[in-house]
N, C-alpha and C. Protein backbone atom coordinates (compact mmCIF):
# COMPACT_ATOMS: atom_id res chain seq x y z
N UNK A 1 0.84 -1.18 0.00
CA UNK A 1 0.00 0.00 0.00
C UNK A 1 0.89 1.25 0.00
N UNK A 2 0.28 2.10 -0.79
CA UNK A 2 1.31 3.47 -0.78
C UNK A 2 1.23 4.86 0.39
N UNK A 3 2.15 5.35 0.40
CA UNK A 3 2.38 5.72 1.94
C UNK A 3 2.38 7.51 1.26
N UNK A 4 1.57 7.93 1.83
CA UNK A 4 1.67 9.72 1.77
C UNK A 4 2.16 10.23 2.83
N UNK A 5 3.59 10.93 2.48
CA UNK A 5 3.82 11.70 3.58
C UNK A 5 3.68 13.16 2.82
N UNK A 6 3.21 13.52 4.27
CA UNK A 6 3.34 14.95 4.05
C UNK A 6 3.28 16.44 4.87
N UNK A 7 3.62 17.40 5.01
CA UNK A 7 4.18 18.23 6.15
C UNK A 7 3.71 19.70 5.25
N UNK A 8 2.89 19.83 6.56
CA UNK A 8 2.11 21.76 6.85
C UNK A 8 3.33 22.45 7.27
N UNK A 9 3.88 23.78 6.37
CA UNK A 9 3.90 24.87 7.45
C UNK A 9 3.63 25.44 9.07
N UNK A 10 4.14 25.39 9.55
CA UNK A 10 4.23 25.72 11.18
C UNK A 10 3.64 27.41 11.42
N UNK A 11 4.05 27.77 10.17
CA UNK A 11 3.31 29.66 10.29
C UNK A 11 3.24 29.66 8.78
N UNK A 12 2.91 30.63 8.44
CA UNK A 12 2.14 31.31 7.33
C UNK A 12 2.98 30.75 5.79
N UNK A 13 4.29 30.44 5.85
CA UNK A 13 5.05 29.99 4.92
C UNK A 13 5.64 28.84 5.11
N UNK A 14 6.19 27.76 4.54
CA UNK A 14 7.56 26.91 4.75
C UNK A 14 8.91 27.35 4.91
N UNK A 15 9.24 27.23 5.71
CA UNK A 15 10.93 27.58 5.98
C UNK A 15 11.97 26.47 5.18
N UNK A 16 12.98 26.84 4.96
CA UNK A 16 13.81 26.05 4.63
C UNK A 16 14.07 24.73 5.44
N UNK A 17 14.32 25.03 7.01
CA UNK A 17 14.49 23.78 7.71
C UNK A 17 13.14 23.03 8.00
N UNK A 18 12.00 23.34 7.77
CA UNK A 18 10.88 22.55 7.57
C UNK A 18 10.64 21.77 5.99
N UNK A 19 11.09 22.25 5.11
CA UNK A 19 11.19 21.64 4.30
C UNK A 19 12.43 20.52 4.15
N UNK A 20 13.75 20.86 4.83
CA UNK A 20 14.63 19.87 4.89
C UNK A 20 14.06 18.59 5.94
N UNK A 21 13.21 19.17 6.84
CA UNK A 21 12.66 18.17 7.30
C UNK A 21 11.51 17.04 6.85
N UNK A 22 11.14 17.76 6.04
CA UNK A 22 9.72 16.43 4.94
C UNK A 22 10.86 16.00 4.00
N UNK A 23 11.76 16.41 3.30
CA UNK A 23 12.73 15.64 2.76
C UNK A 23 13.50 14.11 3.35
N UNK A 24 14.06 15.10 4.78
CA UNK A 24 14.53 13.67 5.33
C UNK A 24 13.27 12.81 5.55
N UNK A 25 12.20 12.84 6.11
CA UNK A 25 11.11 11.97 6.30
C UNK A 25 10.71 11.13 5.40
N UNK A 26 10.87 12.32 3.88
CA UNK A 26 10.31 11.01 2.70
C UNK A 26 11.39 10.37 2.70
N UNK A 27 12.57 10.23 2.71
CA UNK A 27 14.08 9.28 2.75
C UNK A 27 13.87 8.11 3.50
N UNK A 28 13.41 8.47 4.78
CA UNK A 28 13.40 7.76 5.96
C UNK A 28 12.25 7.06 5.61
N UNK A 29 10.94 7.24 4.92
CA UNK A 29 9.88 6.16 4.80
C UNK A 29 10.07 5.71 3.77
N UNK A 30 11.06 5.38 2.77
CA UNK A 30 11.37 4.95 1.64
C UNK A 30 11.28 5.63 0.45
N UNK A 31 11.28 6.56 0.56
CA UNK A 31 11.51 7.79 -1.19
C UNK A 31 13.05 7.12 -1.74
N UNK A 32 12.88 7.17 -2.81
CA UNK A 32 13.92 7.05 -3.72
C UNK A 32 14.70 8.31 -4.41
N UNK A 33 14.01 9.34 -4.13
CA UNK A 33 14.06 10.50 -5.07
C UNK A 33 13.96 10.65 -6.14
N UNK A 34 13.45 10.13 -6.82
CA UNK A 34 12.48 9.87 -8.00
C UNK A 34 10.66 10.47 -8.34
N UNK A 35 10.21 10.01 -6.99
CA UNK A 35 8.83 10.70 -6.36
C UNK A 35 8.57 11.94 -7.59
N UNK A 36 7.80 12.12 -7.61
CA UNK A 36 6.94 13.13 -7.66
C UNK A 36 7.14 14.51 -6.57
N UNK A 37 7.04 15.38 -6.57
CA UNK A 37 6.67 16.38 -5.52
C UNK A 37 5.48 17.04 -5.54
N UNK A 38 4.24 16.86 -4.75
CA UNK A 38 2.78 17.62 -4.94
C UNK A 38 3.40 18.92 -3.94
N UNK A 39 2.69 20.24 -3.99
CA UNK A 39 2.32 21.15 -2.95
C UNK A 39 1.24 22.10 -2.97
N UNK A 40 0.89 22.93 -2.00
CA UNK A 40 0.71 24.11 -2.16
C UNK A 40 0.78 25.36 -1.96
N UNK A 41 0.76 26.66 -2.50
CA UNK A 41 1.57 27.59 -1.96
C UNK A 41 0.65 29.02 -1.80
N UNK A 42 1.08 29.85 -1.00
CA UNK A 42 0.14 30.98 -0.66
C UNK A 42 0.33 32.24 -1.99
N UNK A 43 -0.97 32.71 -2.06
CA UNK A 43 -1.10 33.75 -3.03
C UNK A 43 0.34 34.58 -3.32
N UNK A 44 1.03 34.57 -2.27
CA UNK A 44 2.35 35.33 -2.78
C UNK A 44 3.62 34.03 -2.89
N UNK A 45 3.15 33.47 -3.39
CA UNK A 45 3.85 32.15 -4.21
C UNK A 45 5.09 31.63 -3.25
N UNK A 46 4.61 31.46 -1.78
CA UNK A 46 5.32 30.81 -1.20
C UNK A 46 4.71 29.55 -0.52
N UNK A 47 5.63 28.64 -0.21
CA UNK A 47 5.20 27.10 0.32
C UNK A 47 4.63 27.02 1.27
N UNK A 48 3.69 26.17 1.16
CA UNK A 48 2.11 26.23 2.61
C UNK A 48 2.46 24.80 2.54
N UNK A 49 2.27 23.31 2.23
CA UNK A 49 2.24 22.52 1.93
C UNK A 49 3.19 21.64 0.85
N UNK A 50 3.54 20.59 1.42
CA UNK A 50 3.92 19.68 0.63
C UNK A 50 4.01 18.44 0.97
N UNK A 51 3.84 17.25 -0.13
CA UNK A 51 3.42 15.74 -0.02
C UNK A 51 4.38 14.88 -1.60
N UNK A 52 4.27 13.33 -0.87
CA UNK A 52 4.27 13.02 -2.09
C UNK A 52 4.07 11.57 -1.39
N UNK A 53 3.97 10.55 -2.25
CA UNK A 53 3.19 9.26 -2.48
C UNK A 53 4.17 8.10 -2.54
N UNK A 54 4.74 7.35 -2.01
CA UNK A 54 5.88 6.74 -1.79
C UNK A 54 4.80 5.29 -2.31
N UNK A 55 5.31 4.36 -2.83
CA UNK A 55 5.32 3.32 -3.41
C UNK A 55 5.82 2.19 -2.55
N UNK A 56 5.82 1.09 -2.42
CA UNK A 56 6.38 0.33 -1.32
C UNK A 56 7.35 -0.51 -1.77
N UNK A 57 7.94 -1.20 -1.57
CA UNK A 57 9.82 -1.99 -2.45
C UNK A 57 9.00 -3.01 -2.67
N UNK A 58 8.84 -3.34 -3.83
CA UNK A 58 8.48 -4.94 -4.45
C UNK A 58 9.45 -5.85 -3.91
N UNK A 59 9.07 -6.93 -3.48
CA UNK A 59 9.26 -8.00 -2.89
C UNK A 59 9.87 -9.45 -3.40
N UNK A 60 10.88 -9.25 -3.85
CA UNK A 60 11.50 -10.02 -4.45
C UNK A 60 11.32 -11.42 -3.72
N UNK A 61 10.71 -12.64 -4.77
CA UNK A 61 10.97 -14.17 -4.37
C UNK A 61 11.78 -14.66 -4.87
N UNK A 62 12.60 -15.69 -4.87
CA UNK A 62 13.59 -16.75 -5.16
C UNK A 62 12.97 -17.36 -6.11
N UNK A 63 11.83 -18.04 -6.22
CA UNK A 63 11.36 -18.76 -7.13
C UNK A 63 11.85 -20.49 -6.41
N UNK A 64 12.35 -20.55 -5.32
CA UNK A 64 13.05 -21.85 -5.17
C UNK A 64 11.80 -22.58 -4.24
């Protein structure tokens, strides 16, 4: 099942270290960096939101 992470603004914009922080998080729940990036941002075109949709590691069998 696929895993959404994703991280609000703390005040009116995203800061840089809040955004380095949903970065490490998608790392840490399995992002590849490949992802997609969704967000959204306030009328004066700064970051309110951001997400993205992590996929889960296919599961390799042996076949044995």
């Amino acid at each position: 099942m696929a895993k959404k992470i994703e991280h609000v603004a703390g005040d009116r914009h995203m800061t840089l270290d809040e955004l380095s922080a949903f970065v490490a998080d998608a790392f840490a729940n399995g992002a590849t960096g490949a992802e997609a990036v969704a967000g959204a941002v306030t009328f004066r075109a700064k970051l309110r939101t951001v997400n993205i949709t992590v996929q889960p590691e296919a599961k390799h069998t042996n076949g044995a």
